[in-house]
C-alpha atoms as a PDB file:
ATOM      1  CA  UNK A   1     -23.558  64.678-147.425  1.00  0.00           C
ATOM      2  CA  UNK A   2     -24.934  68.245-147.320  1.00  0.00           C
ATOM      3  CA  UNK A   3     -23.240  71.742-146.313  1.00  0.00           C
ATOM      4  CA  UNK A   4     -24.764  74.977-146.108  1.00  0.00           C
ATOM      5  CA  UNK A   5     -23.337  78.009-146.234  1.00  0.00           C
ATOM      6  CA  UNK A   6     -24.825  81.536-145.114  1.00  0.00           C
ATOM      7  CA  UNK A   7     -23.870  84.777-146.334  1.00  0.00           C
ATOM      8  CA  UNK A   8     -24.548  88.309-146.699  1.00  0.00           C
ATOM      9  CA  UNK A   9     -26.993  88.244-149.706  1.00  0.00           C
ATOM     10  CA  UNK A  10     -28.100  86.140-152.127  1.00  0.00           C
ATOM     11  CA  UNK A  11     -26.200  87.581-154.701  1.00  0.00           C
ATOM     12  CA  UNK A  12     -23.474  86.927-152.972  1.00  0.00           C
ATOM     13  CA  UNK A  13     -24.311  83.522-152.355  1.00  0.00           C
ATOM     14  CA  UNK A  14     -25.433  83.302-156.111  1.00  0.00           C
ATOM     15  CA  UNK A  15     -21.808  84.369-156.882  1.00  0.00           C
ATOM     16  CA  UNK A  16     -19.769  82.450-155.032  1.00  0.00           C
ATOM     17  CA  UNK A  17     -22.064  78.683-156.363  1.00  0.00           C
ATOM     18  CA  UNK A  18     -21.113  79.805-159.442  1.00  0.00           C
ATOM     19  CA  UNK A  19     -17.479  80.279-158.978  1.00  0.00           C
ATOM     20  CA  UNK A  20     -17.606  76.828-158.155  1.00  0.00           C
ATOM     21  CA  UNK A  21     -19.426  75.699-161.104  1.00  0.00           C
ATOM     22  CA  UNK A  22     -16.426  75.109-163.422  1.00  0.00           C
ATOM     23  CA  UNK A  23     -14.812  72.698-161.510  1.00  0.00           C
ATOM     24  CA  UNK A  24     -17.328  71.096-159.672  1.00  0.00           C
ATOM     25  CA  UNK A  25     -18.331  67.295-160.237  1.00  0.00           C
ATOM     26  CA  UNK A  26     -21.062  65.657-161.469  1.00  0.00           C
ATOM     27  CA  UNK A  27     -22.005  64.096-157.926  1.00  0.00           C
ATOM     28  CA  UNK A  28     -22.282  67.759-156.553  1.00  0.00           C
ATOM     29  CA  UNK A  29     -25.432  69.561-156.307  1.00  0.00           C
ATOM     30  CA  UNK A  30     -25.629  73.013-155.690  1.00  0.00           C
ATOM     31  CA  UNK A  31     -28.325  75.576-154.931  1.00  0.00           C
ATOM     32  CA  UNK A  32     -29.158  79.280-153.301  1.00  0.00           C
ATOM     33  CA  UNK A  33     -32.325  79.561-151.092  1.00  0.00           C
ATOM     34  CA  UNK A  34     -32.162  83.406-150.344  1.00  0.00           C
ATOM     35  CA  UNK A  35     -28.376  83.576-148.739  1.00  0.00           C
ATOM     36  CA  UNK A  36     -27.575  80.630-148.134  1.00  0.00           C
ATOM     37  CA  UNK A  37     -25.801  78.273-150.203  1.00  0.00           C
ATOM     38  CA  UNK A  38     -26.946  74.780-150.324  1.00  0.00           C
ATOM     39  CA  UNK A  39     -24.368  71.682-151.867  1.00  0.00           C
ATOM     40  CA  UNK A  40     -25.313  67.993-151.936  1.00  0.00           C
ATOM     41  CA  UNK A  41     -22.318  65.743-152.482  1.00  0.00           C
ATOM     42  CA  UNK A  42     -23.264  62.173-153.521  1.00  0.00           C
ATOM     43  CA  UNK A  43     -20.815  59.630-153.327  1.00  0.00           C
ATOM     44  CA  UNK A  44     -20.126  55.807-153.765  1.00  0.00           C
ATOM     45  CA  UNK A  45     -17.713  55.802-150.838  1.00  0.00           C
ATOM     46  CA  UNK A  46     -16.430  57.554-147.507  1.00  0.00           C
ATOM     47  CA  UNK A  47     -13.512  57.784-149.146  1.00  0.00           C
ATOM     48  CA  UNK A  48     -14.569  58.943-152.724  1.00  0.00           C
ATOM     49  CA  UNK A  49     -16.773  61.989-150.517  1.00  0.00           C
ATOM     50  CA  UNK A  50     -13.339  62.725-148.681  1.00  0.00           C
ATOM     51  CA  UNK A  51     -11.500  63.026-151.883  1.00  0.00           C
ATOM     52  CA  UNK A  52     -13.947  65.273-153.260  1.00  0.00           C
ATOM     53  CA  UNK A  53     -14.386  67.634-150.377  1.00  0.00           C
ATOM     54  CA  UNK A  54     -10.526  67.828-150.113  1.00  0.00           C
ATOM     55  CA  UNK A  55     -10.822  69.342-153.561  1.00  0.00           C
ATOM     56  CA  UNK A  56     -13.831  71.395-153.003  1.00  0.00           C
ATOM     57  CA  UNK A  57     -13.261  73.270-149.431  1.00  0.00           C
ATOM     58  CA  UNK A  58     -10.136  74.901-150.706  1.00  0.00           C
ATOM     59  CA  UNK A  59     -11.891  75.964-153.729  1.00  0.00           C
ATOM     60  CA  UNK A  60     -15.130  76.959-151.921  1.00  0.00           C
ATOM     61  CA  UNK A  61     -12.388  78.842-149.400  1.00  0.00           C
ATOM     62  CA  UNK A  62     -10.804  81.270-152.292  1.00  0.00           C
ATOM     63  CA  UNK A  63     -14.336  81.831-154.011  1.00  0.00           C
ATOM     64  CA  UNK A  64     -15.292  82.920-150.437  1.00  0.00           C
ATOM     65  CA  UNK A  65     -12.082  85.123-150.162  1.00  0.00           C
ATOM     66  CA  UNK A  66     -12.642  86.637-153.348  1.00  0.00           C
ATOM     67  CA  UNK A  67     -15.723  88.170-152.449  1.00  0.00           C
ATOM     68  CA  UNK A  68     -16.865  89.595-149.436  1.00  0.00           C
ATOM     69  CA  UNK A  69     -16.840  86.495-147.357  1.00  0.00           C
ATOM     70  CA  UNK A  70     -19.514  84.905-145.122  1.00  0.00           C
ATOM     71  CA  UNK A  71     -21.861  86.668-142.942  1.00  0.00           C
ATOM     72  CA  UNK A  72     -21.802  84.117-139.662  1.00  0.00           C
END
């Protein structure tokens, strides 16, 4: 499962993958290709990808608010 994520520059985009860095799990993959944000969830399960995007969207959501947000 993949989600991108454009925004204004890539340092934003730098700054908000690694505001999600500290809590992020080991089946989570993230990267910045100018400004957008790449992340690559791999999981065993439908269910074991829902549980981690439930924790990972609100997260990704108040790393977004605390900067200057997205660009599209």
């Amino acid at each position: 499962m993949a989600l991108h994520r454009r925004y204004a520059s890539p340092a934003e985009a730098e700054r908000i993958r690694r505001a999600l860095e500290p809590d992020a799990p080991p089946n989570l993959r993230s990267r910045v290709d100018g400004a957008e944000l790449h992340l690559e969830l791999a999981a065993p399960s439908a269910r074991s990808a829902r549980a981690t995007l439930e924790d990972l969207l609100p997260c990704l959501d108040a790393a977004e608010k605390a900067g200057a947000g997205r660009s599209d």
